[in-house]
Protein backbone atom coordinates (compact mmCIF):
# COMPACT_ATOMS: atom_id res chain seq x y z
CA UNK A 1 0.00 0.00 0.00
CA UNK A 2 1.43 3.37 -0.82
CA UNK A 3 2.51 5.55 1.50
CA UNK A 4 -0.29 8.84 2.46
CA UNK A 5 0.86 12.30 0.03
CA UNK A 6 1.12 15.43 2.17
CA UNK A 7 -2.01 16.44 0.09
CA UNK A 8 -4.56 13.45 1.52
CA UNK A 9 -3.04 14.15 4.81
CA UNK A 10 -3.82 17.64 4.91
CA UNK A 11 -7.56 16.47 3.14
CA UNK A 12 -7.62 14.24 6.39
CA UNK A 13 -6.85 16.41 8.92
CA UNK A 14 -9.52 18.97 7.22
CA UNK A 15 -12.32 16.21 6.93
CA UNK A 16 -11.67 15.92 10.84
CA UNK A 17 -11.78 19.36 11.72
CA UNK A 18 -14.98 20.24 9.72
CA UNK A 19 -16.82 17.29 11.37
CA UNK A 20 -15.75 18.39 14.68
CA UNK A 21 -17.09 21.74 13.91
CA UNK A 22 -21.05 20.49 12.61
CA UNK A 23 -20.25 18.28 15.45
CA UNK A 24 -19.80 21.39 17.88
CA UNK A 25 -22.69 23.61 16.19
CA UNK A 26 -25.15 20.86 16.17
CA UNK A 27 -25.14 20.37 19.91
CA UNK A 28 -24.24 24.48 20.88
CA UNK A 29 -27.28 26.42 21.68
CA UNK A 30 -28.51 29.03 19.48
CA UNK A 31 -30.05 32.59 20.19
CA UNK A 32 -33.20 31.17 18.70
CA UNK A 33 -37.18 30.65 19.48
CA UNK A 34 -39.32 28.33 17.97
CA UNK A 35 -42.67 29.20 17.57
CA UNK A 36 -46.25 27.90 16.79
CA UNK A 37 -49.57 28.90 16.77
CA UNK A 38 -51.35 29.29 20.13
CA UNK A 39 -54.53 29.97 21.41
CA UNK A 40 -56.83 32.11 20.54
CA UNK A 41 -59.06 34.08 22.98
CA UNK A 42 -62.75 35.27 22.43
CA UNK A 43 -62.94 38.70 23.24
CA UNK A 44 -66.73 38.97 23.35
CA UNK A 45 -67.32 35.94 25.38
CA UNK A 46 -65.63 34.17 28.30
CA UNK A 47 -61.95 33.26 29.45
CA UNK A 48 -61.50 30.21 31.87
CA UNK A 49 -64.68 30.87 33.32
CA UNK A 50 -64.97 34.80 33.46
CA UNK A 51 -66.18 37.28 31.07
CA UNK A 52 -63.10 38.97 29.39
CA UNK A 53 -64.58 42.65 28.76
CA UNK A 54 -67.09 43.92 31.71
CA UNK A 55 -68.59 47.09 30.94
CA UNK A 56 -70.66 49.09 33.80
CA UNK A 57 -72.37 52.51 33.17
CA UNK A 58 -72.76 51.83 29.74
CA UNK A 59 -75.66 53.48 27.39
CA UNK A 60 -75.44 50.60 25.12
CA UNK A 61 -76.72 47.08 25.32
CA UNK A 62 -73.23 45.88 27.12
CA UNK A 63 -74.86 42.40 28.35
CA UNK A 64 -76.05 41.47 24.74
CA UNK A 65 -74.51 38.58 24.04
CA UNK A 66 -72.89 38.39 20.92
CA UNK A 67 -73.84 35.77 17.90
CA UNK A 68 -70.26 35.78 16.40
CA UNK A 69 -66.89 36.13 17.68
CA UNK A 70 -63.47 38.15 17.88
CA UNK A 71 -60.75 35.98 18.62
CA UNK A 72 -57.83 37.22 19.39
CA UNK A 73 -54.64 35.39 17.94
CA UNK A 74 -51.42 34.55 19.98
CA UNK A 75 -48.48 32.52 19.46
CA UNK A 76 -46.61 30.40 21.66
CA UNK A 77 -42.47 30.35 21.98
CA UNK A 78 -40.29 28.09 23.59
CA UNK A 79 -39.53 29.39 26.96
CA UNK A 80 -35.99 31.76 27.41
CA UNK A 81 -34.15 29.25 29.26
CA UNK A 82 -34.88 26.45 26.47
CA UNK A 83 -32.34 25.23 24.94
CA UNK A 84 -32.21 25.76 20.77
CA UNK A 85 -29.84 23.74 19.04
CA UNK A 86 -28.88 23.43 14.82
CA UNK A 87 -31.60 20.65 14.37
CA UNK A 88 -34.46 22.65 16.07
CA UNK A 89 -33.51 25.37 13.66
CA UNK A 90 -33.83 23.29 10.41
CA UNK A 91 -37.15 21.80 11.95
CA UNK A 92 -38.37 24.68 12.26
CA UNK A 93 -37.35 26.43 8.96
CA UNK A 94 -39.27 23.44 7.08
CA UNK A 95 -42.85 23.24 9.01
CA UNK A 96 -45.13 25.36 7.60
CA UNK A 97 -46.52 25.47 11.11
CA UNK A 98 -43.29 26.30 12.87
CA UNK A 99 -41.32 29.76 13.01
CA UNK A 100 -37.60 30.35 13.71
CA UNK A 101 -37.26 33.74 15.61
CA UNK A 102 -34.61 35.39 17.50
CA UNK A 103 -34.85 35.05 20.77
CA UNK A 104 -34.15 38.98 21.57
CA UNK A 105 -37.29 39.38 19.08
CA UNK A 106 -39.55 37.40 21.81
CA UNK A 107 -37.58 38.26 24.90
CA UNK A 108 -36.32 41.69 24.48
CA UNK A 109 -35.54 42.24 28.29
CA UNK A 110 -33.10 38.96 29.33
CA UNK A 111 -33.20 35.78 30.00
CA UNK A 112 -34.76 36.16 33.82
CA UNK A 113 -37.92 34.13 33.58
CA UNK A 114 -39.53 37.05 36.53
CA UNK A 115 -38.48 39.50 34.57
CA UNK A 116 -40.02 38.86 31.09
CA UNK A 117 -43.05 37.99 32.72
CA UNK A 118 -43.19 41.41 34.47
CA UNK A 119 -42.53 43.14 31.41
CA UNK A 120 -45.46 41.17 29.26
CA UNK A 121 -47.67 42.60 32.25
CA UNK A 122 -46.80 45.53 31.79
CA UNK A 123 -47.38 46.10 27.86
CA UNK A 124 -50.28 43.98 28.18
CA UNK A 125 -51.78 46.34 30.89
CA UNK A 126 -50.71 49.36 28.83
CA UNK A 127 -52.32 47.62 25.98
CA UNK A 128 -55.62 47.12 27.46
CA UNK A 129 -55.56 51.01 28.78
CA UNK A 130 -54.97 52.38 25.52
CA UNK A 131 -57.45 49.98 23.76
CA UNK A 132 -59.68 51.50 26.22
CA UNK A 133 -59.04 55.02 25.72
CA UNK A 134 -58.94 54.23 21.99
CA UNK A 135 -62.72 52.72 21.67
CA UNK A 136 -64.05 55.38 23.73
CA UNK A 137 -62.88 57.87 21.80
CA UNK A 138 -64.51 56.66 19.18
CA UNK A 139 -67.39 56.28 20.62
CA UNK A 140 -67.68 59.80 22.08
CA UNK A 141 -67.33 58.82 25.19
CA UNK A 142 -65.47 59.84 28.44
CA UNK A 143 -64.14 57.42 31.02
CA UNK A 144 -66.36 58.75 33.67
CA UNK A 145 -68.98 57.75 32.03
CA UNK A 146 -67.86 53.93 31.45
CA UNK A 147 -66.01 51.38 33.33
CA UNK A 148 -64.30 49.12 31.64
CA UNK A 149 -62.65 46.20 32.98
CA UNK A 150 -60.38 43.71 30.78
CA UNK A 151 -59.50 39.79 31.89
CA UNK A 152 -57.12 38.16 29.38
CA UNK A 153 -53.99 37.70 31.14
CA UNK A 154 -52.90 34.81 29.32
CA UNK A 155 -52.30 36.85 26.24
CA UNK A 156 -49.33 38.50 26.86
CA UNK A 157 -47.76 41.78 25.36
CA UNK A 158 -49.17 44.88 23.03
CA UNK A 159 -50.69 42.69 19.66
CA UNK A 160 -54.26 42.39 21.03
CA UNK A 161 -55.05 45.72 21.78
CA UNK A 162 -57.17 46.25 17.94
CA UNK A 163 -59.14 43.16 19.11
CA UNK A 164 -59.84 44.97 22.93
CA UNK A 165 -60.63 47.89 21.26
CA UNK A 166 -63.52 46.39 18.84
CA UNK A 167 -64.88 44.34 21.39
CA UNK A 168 -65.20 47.28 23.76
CA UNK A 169 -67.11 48.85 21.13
CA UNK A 170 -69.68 45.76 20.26
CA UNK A 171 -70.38 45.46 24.09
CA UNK A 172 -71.10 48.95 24.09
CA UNK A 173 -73.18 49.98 21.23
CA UNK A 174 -74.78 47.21 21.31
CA UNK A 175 -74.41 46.28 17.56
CA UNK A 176 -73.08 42.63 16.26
CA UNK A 177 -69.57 43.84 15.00
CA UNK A 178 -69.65 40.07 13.70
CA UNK A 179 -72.48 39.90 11.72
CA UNK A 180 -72.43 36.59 13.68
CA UNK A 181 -69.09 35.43 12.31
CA UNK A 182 -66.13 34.19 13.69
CA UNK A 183 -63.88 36.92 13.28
CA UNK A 184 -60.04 36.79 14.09
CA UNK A 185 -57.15 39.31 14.06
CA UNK A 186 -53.82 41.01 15.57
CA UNK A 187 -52.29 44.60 15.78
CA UNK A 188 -51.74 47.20 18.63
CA UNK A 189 -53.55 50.01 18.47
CA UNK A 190 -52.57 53.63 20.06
CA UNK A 191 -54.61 55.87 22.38
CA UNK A 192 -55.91 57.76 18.66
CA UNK A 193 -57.05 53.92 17.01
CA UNK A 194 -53.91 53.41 14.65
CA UNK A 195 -53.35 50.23 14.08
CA UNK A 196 -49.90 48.92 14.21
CA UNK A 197 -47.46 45.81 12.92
CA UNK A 198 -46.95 42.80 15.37
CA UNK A 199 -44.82 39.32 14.56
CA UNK A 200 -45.91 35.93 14.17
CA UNK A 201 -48.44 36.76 11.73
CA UNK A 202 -48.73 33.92 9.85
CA UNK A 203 -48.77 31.59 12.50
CA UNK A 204 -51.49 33.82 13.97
CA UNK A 205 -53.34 33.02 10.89
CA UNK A 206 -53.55 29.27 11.09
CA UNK A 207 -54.38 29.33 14.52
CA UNK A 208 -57.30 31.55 13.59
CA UNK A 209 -58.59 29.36 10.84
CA UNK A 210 -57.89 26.40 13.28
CA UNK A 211 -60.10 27.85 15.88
CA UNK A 212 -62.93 28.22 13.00
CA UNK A 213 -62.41 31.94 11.61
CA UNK A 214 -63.27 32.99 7.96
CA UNK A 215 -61.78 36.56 8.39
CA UNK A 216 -58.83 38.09 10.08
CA UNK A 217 -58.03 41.42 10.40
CA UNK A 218 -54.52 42.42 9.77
CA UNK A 219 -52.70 45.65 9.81
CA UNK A 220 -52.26 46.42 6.46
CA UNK A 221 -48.13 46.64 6.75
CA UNK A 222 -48.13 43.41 7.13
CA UNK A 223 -50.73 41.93 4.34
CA UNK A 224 -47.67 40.06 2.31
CA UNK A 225 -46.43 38.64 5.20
CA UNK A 226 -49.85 37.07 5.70
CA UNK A 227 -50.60 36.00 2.05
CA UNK A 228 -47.11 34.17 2.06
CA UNK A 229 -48.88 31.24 4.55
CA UNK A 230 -52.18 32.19 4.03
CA UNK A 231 -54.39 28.88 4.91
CA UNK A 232 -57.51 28.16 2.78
CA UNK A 233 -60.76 29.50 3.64
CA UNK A 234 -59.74 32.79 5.60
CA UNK A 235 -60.07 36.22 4.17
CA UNK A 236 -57.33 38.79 4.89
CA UNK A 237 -59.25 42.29 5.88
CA UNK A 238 -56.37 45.04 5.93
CA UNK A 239 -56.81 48.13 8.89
CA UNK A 240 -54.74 50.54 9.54
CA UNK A 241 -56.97 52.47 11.95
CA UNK A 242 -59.91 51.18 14.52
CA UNK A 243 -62.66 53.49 12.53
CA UNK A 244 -61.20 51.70 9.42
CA UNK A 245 -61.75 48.08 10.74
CA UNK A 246 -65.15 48.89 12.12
CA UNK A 247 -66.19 50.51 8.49
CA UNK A 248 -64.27 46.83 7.17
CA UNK A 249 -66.76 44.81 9.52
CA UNK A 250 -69.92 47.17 8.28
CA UNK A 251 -69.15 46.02 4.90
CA UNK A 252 -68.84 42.57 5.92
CA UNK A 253 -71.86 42.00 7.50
CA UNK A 254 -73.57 44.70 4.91
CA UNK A 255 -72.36 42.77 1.90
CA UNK A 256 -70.80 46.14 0.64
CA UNK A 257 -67.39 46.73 -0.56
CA UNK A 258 -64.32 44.93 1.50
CA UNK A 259 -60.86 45.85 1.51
CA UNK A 260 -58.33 43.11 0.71
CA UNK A 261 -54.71 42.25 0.84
């Protein structure tokens, strides 16, 4: 047998080194969150056994229950202290149903379990207050004259505050927003009812249609984002403002003219 060149020596040695490398990267972890649809959260109805908008003073027809509903669309990501490694990555880079996002895009304050829950609480309570402010502004009304209380804990962070907004609004004028649909959707919303971007749109999609929506409302920044994954049977609604998605569900449930992605 002939003696090894210098040239499949040095091939060797290389072959070695590059394995020990995918070898390395495949088990390091990753700055990386995997995440999938979640649930989804009926605005005009009850959450784990209580009611999730109250409304007391009102001059509408606030205990009128709905014949539709507004769901609003979360997703869930592994936890911060999970570990994300090279194969989660491809995983989740092939399932349509799966989303590879950096972690600093889901946890922007650390890795301290107490302290990324504190700060969900907080946008999610600053949320609520300005989805509050929002609807009754444009309903002409003044907080002293309504009371407003929000239970949806579970659904953490800024995304659902269009959906709070709109289902302030059906409980107090005492119209159907839904036309008896099952309505989903996502976007913050400011104390003057523009509507803004969030992430994880497409997943938010599929868990709509999952939970048995035919519409979602999405901001309209983000209506390619939504086509890309769009699943069958749900129609994209673009808003960019809270009087625009109310006009939106007139239309729907008025068989007029609809806006689309």
């Amino acid at each position: 047998m002939p003696a090894p060149t210098s040239r499949t020596r040095t091939l060797a040695v290389c072959g070695a080194l590059v394995t020990a490398l995918l070898a390395v990267a495949a088990l390091a972890p990753l700055p990386f969150s995997i995440a999938q649809p979640g649930d989804t959260a009926n605005v005009l109805g009850e959450y784990r056994g209580k009611p999730v908008i109250t409304v007391t003073g009102d001059p509408g027809d606030g205990d009128r229950p709905s014949e539709g509903e507004l769901l609003a669309t979360t997703i869930a990501a592994t936890s911060s202290d999970t570990t994300v490694r090279l194969a989660d990555v491809l995983r989740g880079w092939f399932d349509t149903d799966r989303a590879v996002m950096p972690r600093a895009s889901v946890y922007p304050v650390g890795d301290d379990p107490a302290e990324i829950k504190e700060h969900i609480d907080a946008q999610m309570r600053e949320s609520q207050d300005v989805a509050v402010t929002a609807a009754l502004r444009e309903l002409g009304l003044r907080k002293e004259e309504v009371e407003v209380e929000l239970r949806l804990a579970d659904v953490g962070g800024p995304s659902a505050g269009l959906l709070f907004a709109l289902g302030i609004i059906d409980k107090v004028d005492g119209d159907d927003l839904t036309g008896g649909r099952t309505i989903a959707g996502t976007g913050t919303i400011d104390a003057d009812g523009r509507v803004g971007p969030v992430g994880g749109v497409p997943l938010k999609t599929q868990a709509a249609r999952r939970d048995g929506a035919t519409v979602f409302l999405v901001p309209e920044a983000e209506c390619g984002t939504a086509r890309a994954e769009l699943p069958d049977g749900l129609r994209l609604v673009p808003v960019t403002t809270l009087g625009g998605a109310l006009d939106a569900l007139d239309a729907l449930r008025d068989g007029g003219r609809v806006p689309s992605c």
